[in-house]
Protein backbone atom coordinates (compact mmCIF):
# COMPACT_ATOMS: atom_id res chain seq x y z
CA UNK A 1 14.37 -31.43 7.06
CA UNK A 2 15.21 -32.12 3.40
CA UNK A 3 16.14 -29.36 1.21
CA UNK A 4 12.82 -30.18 -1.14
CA UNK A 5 10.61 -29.67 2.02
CA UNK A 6 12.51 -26.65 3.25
CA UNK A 7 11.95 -24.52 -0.15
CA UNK A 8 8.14 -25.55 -0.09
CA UNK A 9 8.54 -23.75 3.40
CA UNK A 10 10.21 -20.66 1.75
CA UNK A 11 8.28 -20.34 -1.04
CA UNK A 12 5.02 -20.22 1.52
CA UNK A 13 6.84 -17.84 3.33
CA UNK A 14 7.26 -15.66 -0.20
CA UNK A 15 3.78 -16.28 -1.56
CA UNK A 16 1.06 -17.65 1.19
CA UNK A 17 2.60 -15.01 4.57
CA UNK A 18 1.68 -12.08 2.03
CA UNK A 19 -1.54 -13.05 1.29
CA UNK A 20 -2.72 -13.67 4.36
CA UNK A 21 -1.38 -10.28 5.59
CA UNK A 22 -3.75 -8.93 2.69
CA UNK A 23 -6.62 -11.45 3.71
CA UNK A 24 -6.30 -9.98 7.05
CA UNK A 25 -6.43 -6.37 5.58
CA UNK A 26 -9.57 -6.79 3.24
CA UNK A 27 -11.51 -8.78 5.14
CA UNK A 28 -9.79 -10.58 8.42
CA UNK A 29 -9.42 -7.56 11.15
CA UNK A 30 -13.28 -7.16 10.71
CA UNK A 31 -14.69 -10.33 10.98
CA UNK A 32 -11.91 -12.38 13.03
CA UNK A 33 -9.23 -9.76 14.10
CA UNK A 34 -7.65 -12.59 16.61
CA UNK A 35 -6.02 -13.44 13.78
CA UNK A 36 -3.19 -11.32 13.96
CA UNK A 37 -1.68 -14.06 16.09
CA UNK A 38 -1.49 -16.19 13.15
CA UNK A 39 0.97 -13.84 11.67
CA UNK A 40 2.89 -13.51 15.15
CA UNK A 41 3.04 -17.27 15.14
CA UNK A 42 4.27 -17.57 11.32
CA UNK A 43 6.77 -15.28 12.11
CA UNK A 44 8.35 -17.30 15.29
CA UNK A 45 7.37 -20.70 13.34
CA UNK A 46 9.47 -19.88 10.09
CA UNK A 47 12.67 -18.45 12.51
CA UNK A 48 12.97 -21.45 14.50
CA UNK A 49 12.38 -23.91 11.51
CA UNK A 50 14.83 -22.25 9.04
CA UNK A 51 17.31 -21.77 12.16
CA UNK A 52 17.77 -18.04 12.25
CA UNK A 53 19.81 -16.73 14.29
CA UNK A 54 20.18 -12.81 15.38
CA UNK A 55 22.74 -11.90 13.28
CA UNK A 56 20.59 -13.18 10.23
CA UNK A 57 17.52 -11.57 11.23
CA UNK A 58 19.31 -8.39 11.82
CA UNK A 59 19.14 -7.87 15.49
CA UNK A 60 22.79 -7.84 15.92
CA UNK A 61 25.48 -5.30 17.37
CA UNK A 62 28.67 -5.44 15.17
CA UNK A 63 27.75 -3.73 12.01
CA UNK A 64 24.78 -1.13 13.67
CA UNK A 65 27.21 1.84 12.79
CA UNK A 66 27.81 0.50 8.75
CA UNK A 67 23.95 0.12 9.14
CA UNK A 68 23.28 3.28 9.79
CA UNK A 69 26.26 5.25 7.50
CA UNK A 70 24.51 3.27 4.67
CA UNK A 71 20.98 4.57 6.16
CA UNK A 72 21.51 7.78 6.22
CA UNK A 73 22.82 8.15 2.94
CA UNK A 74 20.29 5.99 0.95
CA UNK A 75 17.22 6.93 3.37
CA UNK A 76 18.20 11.02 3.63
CA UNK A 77 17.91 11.34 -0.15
CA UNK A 78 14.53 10.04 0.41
CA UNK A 79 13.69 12.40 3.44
CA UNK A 80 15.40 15.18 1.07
CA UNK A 81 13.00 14.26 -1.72
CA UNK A 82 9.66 14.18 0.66
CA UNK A 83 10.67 17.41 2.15
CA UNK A 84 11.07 19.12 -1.17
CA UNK A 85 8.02 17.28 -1.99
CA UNK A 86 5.64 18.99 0.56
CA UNK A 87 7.13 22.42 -0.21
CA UNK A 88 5.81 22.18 -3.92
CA UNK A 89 2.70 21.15 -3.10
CA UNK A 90 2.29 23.48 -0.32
CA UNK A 91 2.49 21.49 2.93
CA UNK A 92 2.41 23.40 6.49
CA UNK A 93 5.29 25.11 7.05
CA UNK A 94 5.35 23.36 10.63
CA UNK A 95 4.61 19.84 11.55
CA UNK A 96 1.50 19.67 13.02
CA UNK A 97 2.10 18.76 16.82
CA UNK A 98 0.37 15.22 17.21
CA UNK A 99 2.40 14.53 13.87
CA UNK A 100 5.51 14.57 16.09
CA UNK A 101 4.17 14.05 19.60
CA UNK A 102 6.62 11.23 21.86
CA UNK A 103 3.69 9.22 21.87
CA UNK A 104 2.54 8.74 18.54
CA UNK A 105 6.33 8.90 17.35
CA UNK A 106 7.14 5.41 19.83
CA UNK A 107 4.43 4.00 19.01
CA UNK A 108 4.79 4.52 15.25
CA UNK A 109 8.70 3.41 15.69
CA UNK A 110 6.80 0.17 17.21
CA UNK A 111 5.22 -0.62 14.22
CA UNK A 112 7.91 -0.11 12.06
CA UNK A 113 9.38 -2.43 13.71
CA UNK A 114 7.30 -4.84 13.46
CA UNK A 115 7.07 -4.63 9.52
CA UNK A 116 10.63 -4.38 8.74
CA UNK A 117 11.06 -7.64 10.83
CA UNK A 118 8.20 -9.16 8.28
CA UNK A 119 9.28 -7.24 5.34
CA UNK A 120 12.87 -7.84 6.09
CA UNK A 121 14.37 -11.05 8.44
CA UNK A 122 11.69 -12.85 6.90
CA UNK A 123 10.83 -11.93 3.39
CA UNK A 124 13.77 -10.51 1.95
CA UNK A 125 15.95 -13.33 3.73
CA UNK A 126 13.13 -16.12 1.82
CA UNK A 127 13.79 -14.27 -1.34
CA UNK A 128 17.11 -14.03 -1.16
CA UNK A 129 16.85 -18.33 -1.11
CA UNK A 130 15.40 -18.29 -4.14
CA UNK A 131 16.62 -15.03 -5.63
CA UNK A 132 20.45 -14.81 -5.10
CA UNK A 133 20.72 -11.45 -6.50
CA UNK A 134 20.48 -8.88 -3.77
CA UNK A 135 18.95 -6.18 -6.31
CA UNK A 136 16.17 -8.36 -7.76
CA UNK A 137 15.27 -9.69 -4.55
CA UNK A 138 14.69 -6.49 -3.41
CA UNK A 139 12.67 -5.57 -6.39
CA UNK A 140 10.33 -8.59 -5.88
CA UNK A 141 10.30 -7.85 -1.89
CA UNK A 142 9.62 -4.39 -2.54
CA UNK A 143 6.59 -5.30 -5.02
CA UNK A 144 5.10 -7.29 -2.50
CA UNK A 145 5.82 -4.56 0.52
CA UNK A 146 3.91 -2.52 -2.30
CA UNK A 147 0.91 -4.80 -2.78
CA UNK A 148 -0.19 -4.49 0.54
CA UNK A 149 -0.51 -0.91 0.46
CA UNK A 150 -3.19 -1.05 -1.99
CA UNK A 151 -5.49 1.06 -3.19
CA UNK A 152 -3.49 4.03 -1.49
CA UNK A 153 -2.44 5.72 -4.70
CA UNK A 154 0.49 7.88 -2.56
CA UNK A 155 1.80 4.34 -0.55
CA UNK A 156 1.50 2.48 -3.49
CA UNK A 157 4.69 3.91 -5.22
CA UNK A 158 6.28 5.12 -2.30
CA UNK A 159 6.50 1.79 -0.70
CA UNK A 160 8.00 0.16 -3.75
CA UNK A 161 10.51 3.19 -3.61
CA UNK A 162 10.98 2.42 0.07
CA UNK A 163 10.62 -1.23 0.35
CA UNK A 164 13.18 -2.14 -2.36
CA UNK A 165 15.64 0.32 -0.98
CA UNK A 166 15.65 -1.12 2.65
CA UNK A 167 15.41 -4.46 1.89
CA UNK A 168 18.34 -3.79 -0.83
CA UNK A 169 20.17 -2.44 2.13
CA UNK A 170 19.21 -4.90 4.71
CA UNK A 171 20.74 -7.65 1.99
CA UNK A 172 24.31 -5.59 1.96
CA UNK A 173 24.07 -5.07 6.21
CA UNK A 174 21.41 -6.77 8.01
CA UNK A 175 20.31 -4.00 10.90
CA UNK A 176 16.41 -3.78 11.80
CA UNK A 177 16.91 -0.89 13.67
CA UNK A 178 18.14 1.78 11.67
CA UNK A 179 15.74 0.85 8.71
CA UNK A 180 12.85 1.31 11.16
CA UNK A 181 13.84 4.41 12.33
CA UNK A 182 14.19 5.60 8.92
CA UNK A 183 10.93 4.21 7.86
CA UNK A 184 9.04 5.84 11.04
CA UNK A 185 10.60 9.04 9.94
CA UNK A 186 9.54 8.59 5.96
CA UNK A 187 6.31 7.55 6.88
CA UNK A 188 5.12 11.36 8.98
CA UNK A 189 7.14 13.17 6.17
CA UNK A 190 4.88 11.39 4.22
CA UNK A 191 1.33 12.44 6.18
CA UNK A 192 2.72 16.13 5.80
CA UNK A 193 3.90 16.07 3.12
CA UNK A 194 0.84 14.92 0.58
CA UNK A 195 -2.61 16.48 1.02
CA UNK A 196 -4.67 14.33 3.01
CA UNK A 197 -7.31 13.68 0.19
CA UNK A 198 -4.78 12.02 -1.69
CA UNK A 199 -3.51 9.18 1.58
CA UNK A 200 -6.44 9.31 3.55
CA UNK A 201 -3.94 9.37 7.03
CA UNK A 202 -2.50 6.80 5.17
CA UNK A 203 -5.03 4.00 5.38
CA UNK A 204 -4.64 1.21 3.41
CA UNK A 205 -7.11 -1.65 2.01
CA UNK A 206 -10.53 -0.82 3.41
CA UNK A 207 -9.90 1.80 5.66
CA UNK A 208 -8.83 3.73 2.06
CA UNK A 209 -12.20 4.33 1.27
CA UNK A 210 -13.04 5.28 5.31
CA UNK A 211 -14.44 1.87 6.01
């Protein structure tokens, strides 16, 4: 494929992927909610025709332990900062116990997953095409991670926080794994942490406003 036709390709993956993720969150999972497997298929479409290959999309071996030294450091400041977060503002002084149940924790790892693979081996490595600075790709990554947390005025911030920091990381050491651990725990220090009037169990578009 020529090089014009192959950035039209990354620039749909930058621009048109997001907005159909946000279609599908204002409006899509309630009137055609098959279409989730238009996002599965995006996904698999844009990795075969931009050739990825494990080690780009971060599901590789060799660097999991740099990975996750850089993880901890970068992503425990954060947990540090949530943590200190809930004390001020008077959080339970024990994690409720479906907060931290097996079930709810593997299934919340599973979803993680699933957006850092979106967030990260396929919109950080499209913006990092067109934006060769690792920072400011992350920025502009992290805006968009941030966008589709709307109108959740606690996710909102945080995921710009968040989002810019992992996919700053995953630019320096591309590892899926560790960044969705660390996301799976940010995200239920987050649901403790803020008062549940403010994140509404953390629904986003819609479901903000119990819909």
């Amino acid at each position: 494929m020529n090089p014009r036709a192959m950035r039209a390709l990354t620039l749909a993956d930058i621009m048109l992927f997001p907005a159909f993720i946000l279609w599908f969150i204002w409006q899509l999972q309630f009137t055609a909610r098959w279409t989730w497997m238009i996002l599965a298929a995006w996904l698999v479409f844009s990795f075969v025709i931009h050739r990825d290959t494990p080690k780009t999309l971060g599901w590789r071996a060799d660097n999991l332990w740099l990975a996750t030294k850089q993880a901890v450091v970068i992503i425990g400041a954060m947990i540090l900062g949530l943590l200190l977060i809930g004390l001020a503002l008077g959080a339970p002084r024990h994690f409720p116990p479906n907060l931290i149940s097996v079930h709810r924790l593997w299934g919340y790892f599973a979803f993680c997953v699933l957006q850092q693979v979106a967030l990260n081996s396929l919109l950080q490595n499209r913006m990092l095409e067109i934006v060769q600075r690792n920072w400011l790709a992350s920025v502009f990554t992290g805006a968009i991670f941030a966008a589709c947390h709307c109108p959740n005025p606690v996710l909102v911030p945080l995921t710009f926080i968040a989002g810019t920091a992992m996919t700053w990381m995953f630019g320096r050491q591309r590892s899926i794994i560790p960044l969705a651990i660390g996301q799976a725990i940010l995200g239920s220090l987050v649901f403790w942490a803020f008062p549940m009037a403010w994140h509404h169990h953390l629904r986003v578009g819609p479901g903000y406003y119990g819909i």
